[in-house]
C-alpha atoms as a PDB file:
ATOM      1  CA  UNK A   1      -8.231 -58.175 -83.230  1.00  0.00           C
ATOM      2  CA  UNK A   2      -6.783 -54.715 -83.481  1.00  0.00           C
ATOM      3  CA  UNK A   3      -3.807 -53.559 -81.334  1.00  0.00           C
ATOM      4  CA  UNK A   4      -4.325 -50.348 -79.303  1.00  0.00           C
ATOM      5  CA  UNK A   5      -1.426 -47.481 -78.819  1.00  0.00           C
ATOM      6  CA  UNK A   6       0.414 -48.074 -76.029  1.00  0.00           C
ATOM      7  CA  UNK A   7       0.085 -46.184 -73.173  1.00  0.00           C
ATOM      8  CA  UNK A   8       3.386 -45.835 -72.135  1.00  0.00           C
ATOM      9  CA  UNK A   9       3.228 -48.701 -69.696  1.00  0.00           C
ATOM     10  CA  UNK A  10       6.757 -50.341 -68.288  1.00  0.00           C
ATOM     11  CA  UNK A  11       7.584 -53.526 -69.952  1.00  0.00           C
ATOM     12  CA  UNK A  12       9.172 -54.630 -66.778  1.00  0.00           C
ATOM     13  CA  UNK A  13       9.210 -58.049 -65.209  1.00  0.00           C
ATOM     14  CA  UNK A  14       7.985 -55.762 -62.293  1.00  0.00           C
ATOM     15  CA  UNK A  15       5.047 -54.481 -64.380  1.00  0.00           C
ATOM     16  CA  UNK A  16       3.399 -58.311 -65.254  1.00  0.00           C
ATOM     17  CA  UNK A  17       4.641 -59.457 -61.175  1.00  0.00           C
ATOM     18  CA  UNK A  18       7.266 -62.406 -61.882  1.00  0.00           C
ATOM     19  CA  UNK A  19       6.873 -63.834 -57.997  1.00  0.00           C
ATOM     20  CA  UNK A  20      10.347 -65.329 -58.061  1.00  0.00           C
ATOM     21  CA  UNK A  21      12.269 -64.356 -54.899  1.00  0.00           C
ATOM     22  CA  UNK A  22      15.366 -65.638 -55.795  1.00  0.00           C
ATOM     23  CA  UNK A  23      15.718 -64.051 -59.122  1.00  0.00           C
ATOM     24  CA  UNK A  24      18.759 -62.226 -57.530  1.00  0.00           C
ATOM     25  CA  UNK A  25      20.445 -65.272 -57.477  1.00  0.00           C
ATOM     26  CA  UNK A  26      19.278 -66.855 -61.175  1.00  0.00           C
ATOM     27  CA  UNK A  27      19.556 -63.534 -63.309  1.00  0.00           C
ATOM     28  CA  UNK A  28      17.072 -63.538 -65.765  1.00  0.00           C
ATOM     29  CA  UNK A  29      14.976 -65.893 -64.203  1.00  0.00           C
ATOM     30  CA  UNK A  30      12.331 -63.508 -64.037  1.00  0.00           C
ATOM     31  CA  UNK A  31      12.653 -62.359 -67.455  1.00  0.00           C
ATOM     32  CA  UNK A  32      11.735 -66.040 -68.717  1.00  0.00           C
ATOM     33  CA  UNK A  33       9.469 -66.624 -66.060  1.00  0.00           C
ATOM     34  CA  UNK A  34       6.959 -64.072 -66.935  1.00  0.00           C
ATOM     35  CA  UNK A  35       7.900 -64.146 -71.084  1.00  0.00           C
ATOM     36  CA  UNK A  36       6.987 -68.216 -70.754  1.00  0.00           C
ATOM     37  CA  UNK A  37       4.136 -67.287 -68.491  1.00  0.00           C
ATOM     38  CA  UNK A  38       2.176 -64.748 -70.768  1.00  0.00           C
ATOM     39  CA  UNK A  39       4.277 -62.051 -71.665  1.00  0.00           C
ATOM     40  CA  UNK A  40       1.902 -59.903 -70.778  1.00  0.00           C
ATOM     41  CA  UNK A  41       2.336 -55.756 -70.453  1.00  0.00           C
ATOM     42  CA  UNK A  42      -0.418 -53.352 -69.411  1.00  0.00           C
ATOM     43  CA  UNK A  43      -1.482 -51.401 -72.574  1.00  0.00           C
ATOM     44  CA  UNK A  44      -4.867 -49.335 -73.760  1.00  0.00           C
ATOM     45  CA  UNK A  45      -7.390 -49.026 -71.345  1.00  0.00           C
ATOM     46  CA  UNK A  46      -6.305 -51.525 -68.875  1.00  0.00           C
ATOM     47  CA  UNK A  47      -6.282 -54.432 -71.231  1.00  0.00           C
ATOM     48  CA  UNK A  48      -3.535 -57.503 -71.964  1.00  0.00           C
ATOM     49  CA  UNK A  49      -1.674 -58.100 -75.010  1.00  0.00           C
ATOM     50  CA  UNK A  50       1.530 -59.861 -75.881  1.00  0.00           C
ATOM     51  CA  UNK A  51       4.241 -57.713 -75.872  1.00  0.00           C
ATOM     52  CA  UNK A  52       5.325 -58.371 -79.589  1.00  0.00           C
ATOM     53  CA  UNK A  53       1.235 -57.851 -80.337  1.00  0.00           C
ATOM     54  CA  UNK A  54       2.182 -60.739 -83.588  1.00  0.00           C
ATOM     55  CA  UNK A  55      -1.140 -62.043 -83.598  1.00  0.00           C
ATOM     56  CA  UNK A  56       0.263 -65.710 -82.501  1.00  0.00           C
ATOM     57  CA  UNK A  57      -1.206 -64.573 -78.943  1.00  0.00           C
ATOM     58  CA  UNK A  58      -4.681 -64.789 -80.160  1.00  0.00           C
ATOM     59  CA  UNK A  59      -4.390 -67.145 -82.499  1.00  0.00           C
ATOM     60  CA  UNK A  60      -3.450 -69.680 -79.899  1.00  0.00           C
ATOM     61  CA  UNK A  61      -6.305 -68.133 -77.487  1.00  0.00           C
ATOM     62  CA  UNK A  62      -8.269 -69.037 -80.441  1.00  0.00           C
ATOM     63  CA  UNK A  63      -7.605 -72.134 -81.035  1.00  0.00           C
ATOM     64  CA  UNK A  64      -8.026 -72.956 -77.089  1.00  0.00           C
ATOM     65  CA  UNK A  65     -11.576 -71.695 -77.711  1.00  0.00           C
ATOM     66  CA  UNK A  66     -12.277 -73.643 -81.173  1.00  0.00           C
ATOM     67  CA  UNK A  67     -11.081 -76.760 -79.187  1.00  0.00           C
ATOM     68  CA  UNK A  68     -13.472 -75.674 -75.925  1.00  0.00           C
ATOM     69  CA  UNK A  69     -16.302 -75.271 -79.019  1.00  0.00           C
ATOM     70  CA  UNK A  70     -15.830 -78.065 -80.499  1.00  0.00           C
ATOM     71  CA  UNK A  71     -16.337 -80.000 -76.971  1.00  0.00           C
ATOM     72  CA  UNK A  72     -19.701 -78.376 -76.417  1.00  0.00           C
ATOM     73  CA  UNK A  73     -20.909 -80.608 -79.137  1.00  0.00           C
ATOM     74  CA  UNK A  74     -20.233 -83.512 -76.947  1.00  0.00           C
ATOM     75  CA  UNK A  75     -20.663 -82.439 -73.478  1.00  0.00           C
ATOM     76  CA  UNK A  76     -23.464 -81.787 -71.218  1.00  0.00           C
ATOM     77  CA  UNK A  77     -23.545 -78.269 -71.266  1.00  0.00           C
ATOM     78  CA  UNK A  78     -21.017 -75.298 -71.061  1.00  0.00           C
ATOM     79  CA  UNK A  79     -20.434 -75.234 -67.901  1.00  0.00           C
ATOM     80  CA  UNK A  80     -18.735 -78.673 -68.391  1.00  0.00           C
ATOM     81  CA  UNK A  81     -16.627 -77.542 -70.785  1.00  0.00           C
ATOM     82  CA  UNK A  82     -15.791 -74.296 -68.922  1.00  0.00           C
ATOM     83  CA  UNK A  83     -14.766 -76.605 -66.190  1.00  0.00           C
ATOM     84  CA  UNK A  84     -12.182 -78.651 -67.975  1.00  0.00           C
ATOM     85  CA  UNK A  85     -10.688 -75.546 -70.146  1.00  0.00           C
ATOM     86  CA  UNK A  86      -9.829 -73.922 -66.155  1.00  0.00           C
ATOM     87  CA  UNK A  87      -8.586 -77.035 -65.262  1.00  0.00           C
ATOM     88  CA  UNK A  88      -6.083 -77.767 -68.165  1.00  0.00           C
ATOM     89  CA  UNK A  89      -5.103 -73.902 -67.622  1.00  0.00           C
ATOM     90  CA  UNK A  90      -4.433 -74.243 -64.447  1.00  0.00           C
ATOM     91  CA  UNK A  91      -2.758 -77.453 -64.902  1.00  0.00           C
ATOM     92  CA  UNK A  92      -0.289 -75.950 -67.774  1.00  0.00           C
ATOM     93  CA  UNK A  93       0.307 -72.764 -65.458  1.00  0.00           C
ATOM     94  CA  UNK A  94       1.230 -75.303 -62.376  1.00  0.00           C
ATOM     95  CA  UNK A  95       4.031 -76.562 -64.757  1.00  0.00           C
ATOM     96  CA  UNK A  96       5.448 -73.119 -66.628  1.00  0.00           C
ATOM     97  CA  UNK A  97       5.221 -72.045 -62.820  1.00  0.00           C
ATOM     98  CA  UNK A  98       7.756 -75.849 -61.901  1.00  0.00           C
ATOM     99  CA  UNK A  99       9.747 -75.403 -65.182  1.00  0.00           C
ATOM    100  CA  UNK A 100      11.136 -71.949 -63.108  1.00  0.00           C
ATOM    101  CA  UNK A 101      12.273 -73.578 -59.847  1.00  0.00           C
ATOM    102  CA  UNK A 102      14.542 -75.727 -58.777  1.00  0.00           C
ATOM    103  CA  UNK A 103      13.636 -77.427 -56.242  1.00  0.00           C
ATOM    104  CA  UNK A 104       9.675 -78.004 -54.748  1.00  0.00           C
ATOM    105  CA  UNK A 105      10.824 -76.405 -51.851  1.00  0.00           C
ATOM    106  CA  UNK A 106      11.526 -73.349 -53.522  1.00  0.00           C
ATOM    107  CA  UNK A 107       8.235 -73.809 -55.696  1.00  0.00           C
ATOM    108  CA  UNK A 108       6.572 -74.059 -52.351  1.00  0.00           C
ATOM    109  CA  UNK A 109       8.114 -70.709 -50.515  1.00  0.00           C
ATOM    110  CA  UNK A 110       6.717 -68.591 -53.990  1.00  0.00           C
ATOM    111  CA  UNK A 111       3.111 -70.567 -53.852  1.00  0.00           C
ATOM    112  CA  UNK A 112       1.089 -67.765 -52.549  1.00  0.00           C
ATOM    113  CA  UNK A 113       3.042 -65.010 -54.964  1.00  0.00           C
ATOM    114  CA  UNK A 114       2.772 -67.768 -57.799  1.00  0.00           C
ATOM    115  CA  UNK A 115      -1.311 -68.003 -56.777  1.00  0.00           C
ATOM    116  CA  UNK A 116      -2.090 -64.160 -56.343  1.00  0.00           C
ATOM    117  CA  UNK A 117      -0.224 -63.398 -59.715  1.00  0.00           C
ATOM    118  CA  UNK A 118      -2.058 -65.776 -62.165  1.00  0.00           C
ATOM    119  CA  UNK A 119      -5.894 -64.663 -60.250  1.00  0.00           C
ATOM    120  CA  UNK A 120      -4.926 -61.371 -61.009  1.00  0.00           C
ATOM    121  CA  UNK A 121      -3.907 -61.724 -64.334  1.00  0.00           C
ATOM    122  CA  UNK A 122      -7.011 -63.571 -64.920  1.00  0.00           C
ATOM    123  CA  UNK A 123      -8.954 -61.383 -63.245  1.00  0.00           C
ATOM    124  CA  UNK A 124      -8.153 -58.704 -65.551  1.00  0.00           C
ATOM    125  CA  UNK A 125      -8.555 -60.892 -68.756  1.00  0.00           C
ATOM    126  CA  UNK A 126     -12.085 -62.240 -67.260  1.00  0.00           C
ATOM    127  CA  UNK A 127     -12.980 -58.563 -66.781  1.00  0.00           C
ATOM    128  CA  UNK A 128     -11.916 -56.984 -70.210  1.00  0.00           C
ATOM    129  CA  UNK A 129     -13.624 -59.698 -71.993  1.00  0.00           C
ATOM    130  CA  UNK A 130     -17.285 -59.309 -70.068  1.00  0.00           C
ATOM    131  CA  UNK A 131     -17.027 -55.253 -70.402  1.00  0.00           C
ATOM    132  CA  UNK A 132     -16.421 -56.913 -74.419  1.00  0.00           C
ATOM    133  CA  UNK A 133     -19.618 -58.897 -74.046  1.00  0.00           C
ATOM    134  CA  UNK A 134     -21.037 -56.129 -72.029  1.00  0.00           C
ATOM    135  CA  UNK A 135     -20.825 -53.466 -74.615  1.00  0.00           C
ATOM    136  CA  UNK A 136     -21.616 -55.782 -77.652  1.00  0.00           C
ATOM    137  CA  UNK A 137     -24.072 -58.454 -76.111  1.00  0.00           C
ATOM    138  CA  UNK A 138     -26.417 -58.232 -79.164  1.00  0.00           C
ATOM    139  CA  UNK A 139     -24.038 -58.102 -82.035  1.00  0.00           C
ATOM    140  CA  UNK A 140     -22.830 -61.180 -80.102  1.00  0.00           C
ATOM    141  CA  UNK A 141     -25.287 -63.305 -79.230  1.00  0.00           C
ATOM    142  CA  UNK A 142     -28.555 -62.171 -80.811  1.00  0.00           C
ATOM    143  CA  UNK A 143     -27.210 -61.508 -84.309  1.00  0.00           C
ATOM    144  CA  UNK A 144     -29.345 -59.724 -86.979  1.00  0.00           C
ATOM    145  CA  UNK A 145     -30.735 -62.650 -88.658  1.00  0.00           C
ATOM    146  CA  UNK A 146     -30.939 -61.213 -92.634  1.00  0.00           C
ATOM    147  CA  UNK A 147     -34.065 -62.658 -93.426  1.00  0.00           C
ATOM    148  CA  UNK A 148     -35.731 -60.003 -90.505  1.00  0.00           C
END
């Protein structure tokens, strides 16, 4: 996938929303928080990419989606398979979200910030990727067969 210009767009921990409160008091907390999260910066036209761009983002999206692919074989339907992929994500997220507290206590005083900052940021992914499908929803999914 190609890599558009950036914009300009801070790199900050401020820019991608760390939710850690008491980052004052763990420096650089937020720094690994949000470069274990996603490491996610605004760039383009209000799309996501990894900051480094290396290609390792997408290739592990990718293989996320092979895996999710794969399972359709096997499942009864897409919507199945959907359901399980959000889970596991949201499942992994819980646990980069642990791996930056110390204590549940503290986890549970940054639950709502923790909640609102991984809808939004899939909010915006979920939205860049149907204005994808929107734009290309033939050359995706009704192909030129070459025998036509």
């Amino acid at each position: 996938m190609p890599t558009p210009q950036s914009t300009g767009a801070p790199n900050s921990v401020a820019a991608v929303g760390c939710p850690s409160r008491f980052a004052r008091r763990r420096p650089g907390h937020c720094e690994r928080w949000a470069s274990a999260l996603v490491g996610l910066s605004l760039l383009g036209q209000g799309g996501y990419m990894p900051e480094d761009a290396d290609g390792t983002f997408y290739d592990r999206a990718d293989a996320h989606i092979h895996l999710s692919n794969d399972q359709l074989a096997e499942a009864d339907g897409r919507g199945k398979v959907s359901a399980s992929m959000m889970y596991g994500t949201a499942r992994f997220n819980a646990w980069v979200s642990a791996c930056g507290f110390e204590s549940g206590e503290q986890m549970a005083a940054q639950r709502a910030e923790t909640i609102e900052y991984f809808c939004e940021q899939y909010r915006r992914m979920l939205e860049e990727n149907l204005d994808d499908y929107i734009e290309n929803f033939d050359k995706y999914l009704r192909p030129k067969r070459e025998d036509a």
